[in-house]
Protein backbone atom coordinates (compact mmCIF):
# COMPACT_ATOMS: atom_id res chain seq x y z
CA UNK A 1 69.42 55.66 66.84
CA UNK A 2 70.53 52.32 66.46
CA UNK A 3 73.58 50.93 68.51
CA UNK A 4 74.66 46.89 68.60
CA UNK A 5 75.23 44.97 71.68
CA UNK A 6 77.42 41.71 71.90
CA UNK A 7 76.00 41.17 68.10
CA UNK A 8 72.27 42.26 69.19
CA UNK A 9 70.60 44.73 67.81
CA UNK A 10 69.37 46.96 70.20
CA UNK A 11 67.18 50.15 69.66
CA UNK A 12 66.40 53.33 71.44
CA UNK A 13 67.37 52.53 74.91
CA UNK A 14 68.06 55.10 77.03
CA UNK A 15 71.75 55.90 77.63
CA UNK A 16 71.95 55.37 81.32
CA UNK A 17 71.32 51.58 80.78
CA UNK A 18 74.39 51.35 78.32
CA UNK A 19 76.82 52.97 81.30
CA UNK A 20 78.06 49.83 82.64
CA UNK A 21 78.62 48.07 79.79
CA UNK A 22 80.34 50.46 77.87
CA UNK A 23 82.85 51.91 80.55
CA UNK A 24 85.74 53.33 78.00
CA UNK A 25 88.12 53.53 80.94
CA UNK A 26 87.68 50.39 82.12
CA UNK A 27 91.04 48.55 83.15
CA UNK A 28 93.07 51.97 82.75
CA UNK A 29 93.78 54.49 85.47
CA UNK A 30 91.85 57.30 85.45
CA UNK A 31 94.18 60.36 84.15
CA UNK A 32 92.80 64.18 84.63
CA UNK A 33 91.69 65.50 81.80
CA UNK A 34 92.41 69.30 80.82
CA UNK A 35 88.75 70.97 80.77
CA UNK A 36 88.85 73.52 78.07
CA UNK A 37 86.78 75.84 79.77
CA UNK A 38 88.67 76.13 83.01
CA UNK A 39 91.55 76.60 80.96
CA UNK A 40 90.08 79.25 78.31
CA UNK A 41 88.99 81.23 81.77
CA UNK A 42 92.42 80.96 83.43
CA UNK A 43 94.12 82.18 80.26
CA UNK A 44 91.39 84.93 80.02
CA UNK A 45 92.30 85.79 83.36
CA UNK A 46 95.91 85.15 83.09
CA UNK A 47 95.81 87.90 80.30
CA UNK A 48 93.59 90.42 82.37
CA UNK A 49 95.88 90.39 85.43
CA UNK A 50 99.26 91.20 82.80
CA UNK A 51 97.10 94.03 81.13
CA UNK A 52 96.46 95.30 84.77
CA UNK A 53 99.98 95.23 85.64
CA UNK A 54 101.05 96.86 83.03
CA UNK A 55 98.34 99.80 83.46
CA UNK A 56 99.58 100.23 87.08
CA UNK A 57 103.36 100.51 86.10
CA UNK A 58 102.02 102.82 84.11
CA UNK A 59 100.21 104.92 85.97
CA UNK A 60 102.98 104.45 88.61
CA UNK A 61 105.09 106.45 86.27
CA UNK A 62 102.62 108.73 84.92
CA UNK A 63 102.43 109.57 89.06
CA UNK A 64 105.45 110.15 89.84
CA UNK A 65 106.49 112.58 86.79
CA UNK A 66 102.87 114.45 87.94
CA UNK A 67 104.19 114.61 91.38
CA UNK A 68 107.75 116.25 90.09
CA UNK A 69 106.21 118.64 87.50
CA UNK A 70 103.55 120.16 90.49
CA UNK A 71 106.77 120.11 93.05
CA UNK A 72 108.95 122.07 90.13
CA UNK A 73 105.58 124.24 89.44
CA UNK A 74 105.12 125.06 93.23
CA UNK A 75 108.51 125.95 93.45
CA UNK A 76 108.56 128.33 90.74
CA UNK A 77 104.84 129.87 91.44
CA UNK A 78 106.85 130.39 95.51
CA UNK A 79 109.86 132.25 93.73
CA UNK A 80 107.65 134.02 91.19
CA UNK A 81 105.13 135.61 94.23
CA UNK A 82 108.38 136.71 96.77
CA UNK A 83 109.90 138.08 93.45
CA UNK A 84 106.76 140.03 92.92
CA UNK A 85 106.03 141.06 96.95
CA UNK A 86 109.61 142.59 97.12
CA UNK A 87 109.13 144.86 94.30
CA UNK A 88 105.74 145.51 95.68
CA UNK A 89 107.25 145.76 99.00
CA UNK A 90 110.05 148.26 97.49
CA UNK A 91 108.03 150.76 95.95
CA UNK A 92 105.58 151.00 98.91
CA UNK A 93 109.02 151.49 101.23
CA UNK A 94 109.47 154.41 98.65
CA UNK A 95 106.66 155.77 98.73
CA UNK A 96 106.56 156.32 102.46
CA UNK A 97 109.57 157.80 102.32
CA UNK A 98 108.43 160.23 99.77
CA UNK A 99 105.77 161.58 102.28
CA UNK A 100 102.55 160.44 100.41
CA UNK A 101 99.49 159.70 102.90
CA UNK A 102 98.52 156.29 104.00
CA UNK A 103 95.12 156.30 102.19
CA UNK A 104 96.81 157.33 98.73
CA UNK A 105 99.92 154.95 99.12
CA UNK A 106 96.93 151.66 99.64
CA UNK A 107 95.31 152.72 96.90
CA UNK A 108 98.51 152.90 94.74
CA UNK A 109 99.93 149.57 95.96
CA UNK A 110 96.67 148.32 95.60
CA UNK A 111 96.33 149.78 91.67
CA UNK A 112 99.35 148.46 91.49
CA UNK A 113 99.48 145.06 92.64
CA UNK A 114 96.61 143.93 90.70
CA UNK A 115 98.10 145.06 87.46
CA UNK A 116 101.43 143.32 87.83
CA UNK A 117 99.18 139.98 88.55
């Protein structure tokens, strides 16, 4: 590599030795210069932290209609089971009161309450 100095030829010098004489801010303030890494990461990460939020609004809502439908569920499973124990509950009541014995009305209810399941 050839390179001219002050009208000199000069060749293959190492490029420490030119430093000082070729100084391209010399006289001018020294500005900051964007580096384009820095900045592709911080956009990178700028991106990665809006994706985030959105997923967690997300899953925010995807929470809290999964906490309503189990509430509404639990609800219904409660009224469904005291639905079922007071018919279960009413037939046994009838059965006593018909006279049968105590091991034939278990067995019954029992027959019973595991086919209405």
């Amino acid at each position: 590599m050839k390179k001219y100095l002050k009208g000199q030829l000069v060749s293959r010098l190492p490029y420490g030795s030119f430093r000082g004489v070729f100084d391209s801010n010399h006289g001018y303030a020294k500005a900051p210069v964007a580096n384009s890494e820095v900045t592709k990461k911080r956009e990178a990460l700028q991106k990665r932290l809006e994706n985030v939020q959105r997923w967690t609004d997300g899953a925010r809502k995807r929470m809290h209609n999964a906490s309503k439908l189990y509430r509404k569920r639990c609800q219904h499973t409660k009224e469904h089971a005291d639905a079922l124990y007071r018919i279960l509950n009413d037939h046994q009541m009838e059965l006593e009161r018909q006279g049968v014995e105590y091991w034939l009305l278990r067995k019954t209810i029992k027959e019973e309450g595991c086919s209405r399941c």
